[in-house]
C-alpha atoms as a PDB file:
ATOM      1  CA  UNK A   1       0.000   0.000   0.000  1.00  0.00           C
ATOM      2  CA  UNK A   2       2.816   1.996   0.781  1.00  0.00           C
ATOM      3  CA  UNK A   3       4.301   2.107  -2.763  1.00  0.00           C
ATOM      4  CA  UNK A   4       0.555   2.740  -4.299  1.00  0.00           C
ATOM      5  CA  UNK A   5       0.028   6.030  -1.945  1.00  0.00           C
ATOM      6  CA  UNK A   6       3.564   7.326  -3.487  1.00  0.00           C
ATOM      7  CA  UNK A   7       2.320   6.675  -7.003  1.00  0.00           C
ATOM      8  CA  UNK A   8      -0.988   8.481  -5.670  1.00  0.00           C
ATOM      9  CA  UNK A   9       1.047  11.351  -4.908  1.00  0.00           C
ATOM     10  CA  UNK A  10       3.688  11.510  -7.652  1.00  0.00           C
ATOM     11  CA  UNK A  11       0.370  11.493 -10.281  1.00  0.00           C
ATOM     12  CA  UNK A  12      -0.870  14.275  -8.489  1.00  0.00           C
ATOM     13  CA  UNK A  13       2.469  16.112  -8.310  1.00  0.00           C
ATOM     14  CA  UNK A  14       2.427  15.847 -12.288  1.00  0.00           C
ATOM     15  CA  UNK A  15      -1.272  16.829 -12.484  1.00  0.00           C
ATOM     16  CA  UNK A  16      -0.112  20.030 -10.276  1.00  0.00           C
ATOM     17  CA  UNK A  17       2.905  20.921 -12.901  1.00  0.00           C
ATOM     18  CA  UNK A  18       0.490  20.443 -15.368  1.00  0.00           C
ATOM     19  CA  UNK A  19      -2.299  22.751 -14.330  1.00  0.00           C
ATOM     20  CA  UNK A  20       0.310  25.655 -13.624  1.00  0.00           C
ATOM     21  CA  UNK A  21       2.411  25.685 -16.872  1.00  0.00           C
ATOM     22  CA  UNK A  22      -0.965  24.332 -18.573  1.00  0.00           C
ATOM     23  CA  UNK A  23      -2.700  27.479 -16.880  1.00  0.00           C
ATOM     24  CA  UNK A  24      -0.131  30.046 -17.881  1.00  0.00           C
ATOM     25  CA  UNK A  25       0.069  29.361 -21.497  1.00  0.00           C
ATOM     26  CA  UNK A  26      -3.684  29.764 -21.653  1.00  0.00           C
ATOM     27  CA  UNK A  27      -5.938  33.155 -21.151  1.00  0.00           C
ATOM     28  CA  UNK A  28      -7.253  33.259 -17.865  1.00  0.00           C
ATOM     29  CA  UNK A  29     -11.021  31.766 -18.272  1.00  0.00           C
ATOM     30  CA  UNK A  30      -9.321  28.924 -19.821  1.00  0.00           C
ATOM     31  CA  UNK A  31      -6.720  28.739 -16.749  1.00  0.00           C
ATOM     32  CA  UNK A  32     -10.000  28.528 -14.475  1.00  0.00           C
ATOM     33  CA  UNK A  33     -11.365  25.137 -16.533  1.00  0.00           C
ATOM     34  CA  UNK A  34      -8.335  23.549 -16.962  1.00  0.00           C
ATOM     35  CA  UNK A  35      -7.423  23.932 -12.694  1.00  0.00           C
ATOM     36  CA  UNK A  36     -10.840  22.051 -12.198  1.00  0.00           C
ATOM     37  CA  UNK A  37     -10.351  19.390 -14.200  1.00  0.00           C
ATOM     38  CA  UNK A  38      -6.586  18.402 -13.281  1.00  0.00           C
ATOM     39  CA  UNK A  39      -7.358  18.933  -9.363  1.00  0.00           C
ATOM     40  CA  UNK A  40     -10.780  16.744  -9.901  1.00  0.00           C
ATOM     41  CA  UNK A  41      -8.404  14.050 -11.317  1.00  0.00           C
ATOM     42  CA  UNK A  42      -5.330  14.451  -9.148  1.00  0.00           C
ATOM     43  CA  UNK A  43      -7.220  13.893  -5.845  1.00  0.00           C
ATOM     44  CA  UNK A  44      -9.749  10.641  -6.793  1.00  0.00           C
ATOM     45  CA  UNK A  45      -5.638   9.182  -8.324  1.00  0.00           C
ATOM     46  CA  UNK A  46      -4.606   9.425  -4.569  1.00  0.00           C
ATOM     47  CA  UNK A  47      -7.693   7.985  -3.508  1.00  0.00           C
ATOM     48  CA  UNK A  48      -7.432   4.606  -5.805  1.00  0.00           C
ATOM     49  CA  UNK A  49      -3.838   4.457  -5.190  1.00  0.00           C
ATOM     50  CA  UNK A  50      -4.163   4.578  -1.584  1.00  0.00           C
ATOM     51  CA  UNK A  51      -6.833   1.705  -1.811  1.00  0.00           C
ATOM     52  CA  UNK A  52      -9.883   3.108  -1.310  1.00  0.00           C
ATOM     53  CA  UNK A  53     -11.831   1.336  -3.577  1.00  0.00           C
ATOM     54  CA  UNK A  54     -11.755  -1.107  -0.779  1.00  0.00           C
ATOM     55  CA  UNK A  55     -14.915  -1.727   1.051  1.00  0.00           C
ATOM     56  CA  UNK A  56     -17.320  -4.123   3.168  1.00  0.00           C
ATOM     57  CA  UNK A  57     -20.945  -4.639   2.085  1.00  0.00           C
ATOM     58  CA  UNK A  58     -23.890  -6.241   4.261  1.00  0.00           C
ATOM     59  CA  UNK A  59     -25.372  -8.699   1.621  1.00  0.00           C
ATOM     60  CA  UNK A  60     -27.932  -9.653   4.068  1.00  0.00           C
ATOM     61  CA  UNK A  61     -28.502 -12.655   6.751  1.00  0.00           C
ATOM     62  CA  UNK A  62     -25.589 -11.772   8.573  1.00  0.00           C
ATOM     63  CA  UNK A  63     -23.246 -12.152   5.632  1.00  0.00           C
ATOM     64  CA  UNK A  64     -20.610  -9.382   3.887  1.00  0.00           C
ATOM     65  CA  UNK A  65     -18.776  -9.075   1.058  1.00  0.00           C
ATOM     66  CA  UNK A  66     -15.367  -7.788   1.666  1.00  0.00           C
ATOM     67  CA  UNK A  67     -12.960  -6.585  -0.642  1.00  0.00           C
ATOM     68  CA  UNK A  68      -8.906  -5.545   0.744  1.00  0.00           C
ATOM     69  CA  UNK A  69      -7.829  -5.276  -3.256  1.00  0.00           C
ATOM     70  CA  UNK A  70      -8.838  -6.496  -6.697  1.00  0.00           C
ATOM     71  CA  UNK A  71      -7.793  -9.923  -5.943  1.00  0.00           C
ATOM     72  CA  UNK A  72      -8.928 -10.257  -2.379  1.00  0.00           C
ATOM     73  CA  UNK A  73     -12.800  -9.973  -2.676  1.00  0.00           C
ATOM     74  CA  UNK A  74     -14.234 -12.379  -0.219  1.00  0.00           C
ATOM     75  CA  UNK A  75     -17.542 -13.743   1.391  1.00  0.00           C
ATOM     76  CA  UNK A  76     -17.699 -13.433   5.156  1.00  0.00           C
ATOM     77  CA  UNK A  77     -19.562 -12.962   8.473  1.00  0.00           C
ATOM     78  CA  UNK A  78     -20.667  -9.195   8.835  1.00  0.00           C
ATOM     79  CA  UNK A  79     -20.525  -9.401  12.560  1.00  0.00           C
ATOM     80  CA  UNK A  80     -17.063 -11.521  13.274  1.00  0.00           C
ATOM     81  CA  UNK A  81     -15.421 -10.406  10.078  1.00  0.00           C
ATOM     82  CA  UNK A  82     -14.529 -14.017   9.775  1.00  0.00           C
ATOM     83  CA  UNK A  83     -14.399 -15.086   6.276  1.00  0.00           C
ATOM     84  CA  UNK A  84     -15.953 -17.917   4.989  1.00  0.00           C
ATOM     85  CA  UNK A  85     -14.801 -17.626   0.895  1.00  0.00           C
ATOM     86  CA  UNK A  86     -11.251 -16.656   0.441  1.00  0.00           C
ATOM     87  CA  UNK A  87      -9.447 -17.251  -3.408  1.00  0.00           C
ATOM     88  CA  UNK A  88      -6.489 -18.252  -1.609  1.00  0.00           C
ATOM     89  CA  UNK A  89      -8.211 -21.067  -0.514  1.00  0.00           C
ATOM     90  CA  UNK A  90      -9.005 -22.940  -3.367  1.00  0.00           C
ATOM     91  CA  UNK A  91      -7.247 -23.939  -6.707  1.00  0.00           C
ATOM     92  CA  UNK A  92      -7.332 -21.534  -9.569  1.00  0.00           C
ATOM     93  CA  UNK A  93      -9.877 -19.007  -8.278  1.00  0.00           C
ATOM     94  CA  UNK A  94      -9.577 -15.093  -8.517  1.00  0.00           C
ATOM     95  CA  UNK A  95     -11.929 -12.660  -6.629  1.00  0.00           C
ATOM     96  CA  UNK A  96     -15.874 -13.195  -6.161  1.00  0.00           C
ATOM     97  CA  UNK A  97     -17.584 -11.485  -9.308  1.00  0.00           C
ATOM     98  CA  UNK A  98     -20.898 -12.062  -8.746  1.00  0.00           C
ATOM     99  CA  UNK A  99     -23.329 -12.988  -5.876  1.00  0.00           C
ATOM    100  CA  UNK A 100     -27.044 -14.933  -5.544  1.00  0.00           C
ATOM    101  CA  UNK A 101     -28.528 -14.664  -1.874  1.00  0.00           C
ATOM    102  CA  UNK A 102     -30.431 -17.488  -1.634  1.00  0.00           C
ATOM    103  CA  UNK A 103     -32.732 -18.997   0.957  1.00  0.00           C
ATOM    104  CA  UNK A 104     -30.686 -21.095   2.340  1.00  0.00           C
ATOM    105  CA  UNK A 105     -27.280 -20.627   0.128  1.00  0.00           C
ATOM    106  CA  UNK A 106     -24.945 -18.331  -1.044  1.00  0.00           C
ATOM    107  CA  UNK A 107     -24.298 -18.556  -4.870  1.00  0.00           C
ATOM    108  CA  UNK A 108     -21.143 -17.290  -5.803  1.00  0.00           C
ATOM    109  CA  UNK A 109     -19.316 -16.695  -9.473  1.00  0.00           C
ATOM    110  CA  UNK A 110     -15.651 -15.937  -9.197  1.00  0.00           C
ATOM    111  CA  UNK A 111     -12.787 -15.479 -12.004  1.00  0.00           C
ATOM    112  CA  UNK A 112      -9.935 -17.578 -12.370  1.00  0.00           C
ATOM    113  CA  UNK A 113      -6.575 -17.284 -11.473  1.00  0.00           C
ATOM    114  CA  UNK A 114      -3.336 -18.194 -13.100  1.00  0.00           C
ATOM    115  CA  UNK A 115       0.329 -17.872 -12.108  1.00  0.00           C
ATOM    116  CA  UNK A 116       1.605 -13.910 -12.800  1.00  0.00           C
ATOM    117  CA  UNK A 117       4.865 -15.057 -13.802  1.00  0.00           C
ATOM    118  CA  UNK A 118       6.174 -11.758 -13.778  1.00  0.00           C
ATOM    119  CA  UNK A 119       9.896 -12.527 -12.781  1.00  0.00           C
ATOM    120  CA  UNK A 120      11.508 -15.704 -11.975  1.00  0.00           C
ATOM    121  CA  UNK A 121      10.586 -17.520  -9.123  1.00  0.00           C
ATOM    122  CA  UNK A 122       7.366 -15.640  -8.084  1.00  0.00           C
ATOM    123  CA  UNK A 123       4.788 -16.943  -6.467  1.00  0.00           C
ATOM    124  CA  UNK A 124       1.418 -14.473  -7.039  1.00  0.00           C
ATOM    125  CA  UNK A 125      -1.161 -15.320  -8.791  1.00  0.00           C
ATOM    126  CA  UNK A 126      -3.286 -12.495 -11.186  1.00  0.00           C
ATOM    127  CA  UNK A 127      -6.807 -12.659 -12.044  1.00  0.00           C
ATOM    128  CA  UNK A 128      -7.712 -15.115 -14.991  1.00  0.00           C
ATOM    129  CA  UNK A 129     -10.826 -13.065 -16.957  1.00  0.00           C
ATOM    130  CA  UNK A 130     -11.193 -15.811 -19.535  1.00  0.00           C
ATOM    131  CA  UNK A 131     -12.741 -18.244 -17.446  1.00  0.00           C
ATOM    132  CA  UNK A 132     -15.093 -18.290 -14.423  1.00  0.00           C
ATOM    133  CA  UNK A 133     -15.945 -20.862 -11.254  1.00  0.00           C
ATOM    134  CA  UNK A 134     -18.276 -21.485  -9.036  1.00  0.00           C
ATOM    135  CA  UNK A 135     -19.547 -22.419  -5.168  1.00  0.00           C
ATOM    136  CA  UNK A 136     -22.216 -22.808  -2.908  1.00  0.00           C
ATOM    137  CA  UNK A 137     -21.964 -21.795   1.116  1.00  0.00           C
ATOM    138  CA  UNK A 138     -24.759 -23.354   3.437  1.00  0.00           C
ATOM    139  CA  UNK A 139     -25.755 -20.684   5.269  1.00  0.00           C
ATOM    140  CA  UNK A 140     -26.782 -23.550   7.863  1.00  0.00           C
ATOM    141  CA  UNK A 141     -23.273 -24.502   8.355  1.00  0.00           C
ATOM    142  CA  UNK A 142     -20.878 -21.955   6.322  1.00  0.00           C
ATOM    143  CA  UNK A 143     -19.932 -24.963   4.320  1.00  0.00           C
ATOM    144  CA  UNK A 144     -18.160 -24.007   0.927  1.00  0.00           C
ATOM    145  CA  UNK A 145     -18.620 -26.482  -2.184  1.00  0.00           C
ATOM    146  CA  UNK A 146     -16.374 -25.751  -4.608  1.00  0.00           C
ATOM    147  CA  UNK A 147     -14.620 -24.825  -7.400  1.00  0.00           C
ATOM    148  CA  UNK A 148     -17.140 -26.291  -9.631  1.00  0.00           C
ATOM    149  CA  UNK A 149     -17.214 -25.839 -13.106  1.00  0.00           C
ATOM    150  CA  UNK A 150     -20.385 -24.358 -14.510  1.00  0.00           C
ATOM    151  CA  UNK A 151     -21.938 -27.177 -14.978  1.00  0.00           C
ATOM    152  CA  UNK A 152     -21.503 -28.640 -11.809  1.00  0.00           C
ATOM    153  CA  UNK A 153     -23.250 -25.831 -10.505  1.00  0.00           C
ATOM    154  CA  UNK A 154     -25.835 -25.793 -12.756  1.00  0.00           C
ATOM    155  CA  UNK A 155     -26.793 -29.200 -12.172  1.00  0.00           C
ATOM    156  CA  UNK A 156     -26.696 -28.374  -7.814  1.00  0.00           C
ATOM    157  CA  UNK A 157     -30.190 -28.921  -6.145  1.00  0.00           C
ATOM    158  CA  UNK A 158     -29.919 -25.744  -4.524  1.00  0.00           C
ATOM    159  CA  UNK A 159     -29.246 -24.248  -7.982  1.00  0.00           C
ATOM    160  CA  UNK A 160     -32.363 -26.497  -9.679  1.00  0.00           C
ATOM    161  CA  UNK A 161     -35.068 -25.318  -7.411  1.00  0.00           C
ATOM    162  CA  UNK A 162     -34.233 -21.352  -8.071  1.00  0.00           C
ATOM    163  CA  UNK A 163     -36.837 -19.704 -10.862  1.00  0.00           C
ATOM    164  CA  UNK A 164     -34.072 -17.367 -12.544  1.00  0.00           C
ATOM    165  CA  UNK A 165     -30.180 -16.501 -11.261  1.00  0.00           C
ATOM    166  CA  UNK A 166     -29.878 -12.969 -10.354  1.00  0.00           C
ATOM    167  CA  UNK A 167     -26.819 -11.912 -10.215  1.00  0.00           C
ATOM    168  CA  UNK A 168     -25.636  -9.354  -7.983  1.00  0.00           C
ATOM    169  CA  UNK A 169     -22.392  -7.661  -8.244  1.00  0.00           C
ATOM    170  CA  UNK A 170     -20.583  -6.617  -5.081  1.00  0.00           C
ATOM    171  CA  UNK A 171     -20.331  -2.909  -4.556  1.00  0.00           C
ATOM    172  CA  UNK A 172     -20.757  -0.635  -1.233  1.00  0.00           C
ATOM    173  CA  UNK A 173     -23.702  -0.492   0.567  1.00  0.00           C
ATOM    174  CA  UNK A 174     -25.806   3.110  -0.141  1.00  0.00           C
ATOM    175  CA  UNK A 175     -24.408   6.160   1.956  1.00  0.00           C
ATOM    176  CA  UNK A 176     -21.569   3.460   3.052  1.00  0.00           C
ATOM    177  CA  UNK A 177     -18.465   5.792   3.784  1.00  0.00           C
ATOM    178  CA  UNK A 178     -16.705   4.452   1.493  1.00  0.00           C
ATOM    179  CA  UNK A 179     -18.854   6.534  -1.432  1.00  0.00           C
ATOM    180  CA  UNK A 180     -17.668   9.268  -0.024  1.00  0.00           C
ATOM    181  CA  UNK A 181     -14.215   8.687   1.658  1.00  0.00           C
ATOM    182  CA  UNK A 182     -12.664  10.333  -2.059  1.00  0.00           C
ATOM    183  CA  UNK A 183     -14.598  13.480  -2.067  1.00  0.00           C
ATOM    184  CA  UNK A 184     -13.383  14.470   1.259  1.00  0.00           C
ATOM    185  CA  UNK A 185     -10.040  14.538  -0.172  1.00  0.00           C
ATOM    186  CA  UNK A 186     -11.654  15.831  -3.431  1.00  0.00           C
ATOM    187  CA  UNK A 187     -13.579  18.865  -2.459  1.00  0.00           C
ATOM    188  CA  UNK A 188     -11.185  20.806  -0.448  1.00  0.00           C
ATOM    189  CA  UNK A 189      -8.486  20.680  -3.013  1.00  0.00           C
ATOM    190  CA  UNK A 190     -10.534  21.751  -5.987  1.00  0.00           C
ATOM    191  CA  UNK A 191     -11.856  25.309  -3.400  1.00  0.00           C
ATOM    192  CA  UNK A 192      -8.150  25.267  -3.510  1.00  0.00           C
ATOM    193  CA  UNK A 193      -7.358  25.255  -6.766  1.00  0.00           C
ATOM    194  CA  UNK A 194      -9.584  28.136  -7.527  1.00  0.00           C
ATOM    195  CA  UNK A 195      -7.366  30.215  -6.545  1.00  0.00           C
ATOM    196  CA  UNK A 196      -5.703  30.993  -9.268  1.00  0.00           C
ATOM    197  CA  UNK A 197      -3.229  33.908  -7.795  1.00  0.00           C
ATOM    198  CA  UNK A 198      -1.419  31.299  -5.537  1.00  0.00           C
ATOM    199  CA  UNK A 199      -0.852  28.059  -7.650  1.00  0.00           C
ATOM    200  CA  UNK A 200       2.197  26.984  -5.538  1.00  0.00           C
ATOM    201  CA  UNK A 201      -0.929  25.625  -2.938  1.00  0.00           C
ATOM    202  CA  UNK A 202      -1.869  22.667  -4.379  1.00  0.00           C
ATOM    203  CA  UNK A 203       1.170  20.792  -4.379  1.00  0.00           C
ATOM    204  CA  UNK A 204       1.241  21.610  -0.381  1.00  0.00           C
ATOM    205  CA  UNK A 205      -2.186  20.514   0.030  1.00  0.00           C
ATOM    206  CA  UNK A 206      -2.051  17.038  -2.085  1.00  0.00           C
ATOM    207  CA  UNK A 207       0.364  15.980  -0.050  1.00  0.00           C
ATOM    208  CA  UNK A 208      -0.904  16.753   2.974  1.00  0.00           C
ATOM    209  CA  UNK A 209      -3.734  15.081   1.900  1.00  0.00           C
ATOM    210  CA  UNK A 210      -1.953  12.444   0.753  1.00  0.00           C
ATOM    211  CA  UNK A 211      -0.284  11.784   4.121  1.00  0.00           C
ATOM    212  CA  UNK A 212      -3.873  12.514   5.951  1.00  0.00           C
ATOM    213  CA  UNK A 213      -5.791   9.456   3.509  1.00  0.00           C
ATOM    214  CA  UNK A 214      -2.815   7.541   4.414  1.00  0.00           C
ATOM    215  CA  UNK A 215      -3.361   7.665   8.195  1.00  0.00           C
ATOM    216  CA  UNK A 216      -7.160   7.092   7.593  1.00  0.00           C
ATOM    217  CA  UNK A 217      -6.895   4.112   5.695  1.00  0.00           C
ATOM    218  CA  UNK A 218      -4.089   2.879   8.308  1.00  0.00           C
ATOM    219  CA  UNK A 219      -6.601   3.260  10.564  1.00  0.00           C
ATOM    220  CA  UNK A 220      -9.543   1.972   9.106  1.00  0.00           C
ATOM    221  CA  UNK A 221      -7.198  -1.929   8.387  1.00  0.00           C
ATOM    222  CA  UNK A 222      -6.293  -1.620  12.049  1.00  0.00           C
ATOM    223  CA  UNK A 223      -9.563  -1.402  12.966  1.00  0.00           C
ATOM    224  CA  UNK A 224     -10.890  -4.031  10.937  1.00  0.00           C
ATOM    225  CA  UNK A 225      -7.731  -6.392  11.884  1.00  0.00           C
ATOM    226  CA  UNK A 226      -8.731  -5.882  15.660  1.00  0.00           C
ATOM    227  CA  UNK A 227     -12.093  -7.085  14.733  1.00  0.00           C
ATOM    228  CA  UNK A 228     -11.113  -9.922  13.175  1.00  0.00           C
ATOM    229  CA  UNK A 229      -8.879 -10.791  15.734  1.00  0.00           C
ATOM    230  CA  UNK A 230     -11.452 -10.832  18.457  1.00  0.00           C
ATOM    231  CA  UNK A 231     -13.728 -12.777  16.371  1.00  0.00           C
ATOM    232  CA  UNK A 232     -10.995 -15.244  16.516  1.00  0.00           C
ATOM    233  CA  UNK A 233      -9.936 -15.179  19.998  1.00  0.00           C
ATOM    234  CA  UNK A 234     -13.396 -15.724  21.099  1.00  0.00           C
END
């Protein structure tokens, strides 16, 4: 995370150069344009560098979707944090893609995952888009059945008896924080940016921002870590 907040900010250091040679080779209404746009896209870079497209959604009967990054998108309990469907433990599966709550299962779709290869020796695994898998939790008994291919699943009893599959795709909860976590990065820098007379401001300000998202989102894992960990230890 550390490396992706200092891409955050050296984006928005180049989107600050930008907008103040950009914004003196233009006449001055144009200047005023040209400042929005760069400081609406130099904040919401810090915020997706700095991972805040993380979140945790309620999905209903006591049951979350949580994702930590694009890999890590996982099936839990919303109360313990505990989670019940993690790609890391099972053969060849990337991150939960789509969702089916129901009554007495969890359907999930996930992509595939293949070795990254990227160097010798390493160990990852990146998300395999050309081919999908599939599970069932009990919510009786948390039980996970899976991988299964899609026929497998198709041919489940608690897939049979279901009219139509619905699939949901995981996102945050309405008026969940994180919606809004970006724009209170967002909004102060762009009243900022208006000012056109003292341009040398927003490079001060994104990176006190910078180091401000950083300490919320340091405290926002801790938080959910201690959660977890009490979950466990009871």
């Amino acid at each position: 995370m550390r490396a992706s907040v200092v891409v955050g900010v050296l984006l928005g250091i180049v989107g600050t150069i930008a907008s103040t040679l950009i914004g003196r080779l233009l006449r001055a209404r144009q200047k005023k344009r040209v400042s929005i746009v760069l400081a609406l896209l130099a904040p919401v870079t810090i915020c997706l560098g700095a991972g805040m497209t993380d979140f945790d959604a309620d999905i209903g009967d006591g049951y979350s979707v949580y994702q930590m990054n694009s890999f890590d998108v996982c099936i839990g309990k919303t109360e313990s944090g505990v989670l019940i469907l993690r790609p890391d433990d099972h053969p060849d599966t990337g991150p939960l893609d789509r969702y089916i709550m129901a009554p007495d299962h969890i359907l999930a779709r996930n992509w595939g995952s293949k070795p990254r290869n990227s160097f010798p020796g390493d160990t990852l695994r990146e998300v395999d888009r050309s081919r999908r898998v599939f599970f069932t939790i009990s919510k009786a008994t948390d039980e996970v059945t899976g991988p299964l291919s899609e026929r497998e699943f198709l041919a489940r009893p608690e897939v049979t008896g279901l009219a139509s599959l619905d699939w949901q795709r995981p996102k945050p909860n309405p008026g969940s924080t994180e919606n809004f976590l970006p724009w209170f990065v967002a909004l102060p820098l762009i009243a900022f940016s208006l000012v056109a007379e003292c341009p040398w401001l927003t490079f001060p300000l994104l990176v006190v921002a910078a180091v401000l998202l950083w300490l919320l989102r340091r405290w926002l894992r801790r938080r959910q870590e201690s959660r977890r960990a009490r979950a466990v230890g009871g």
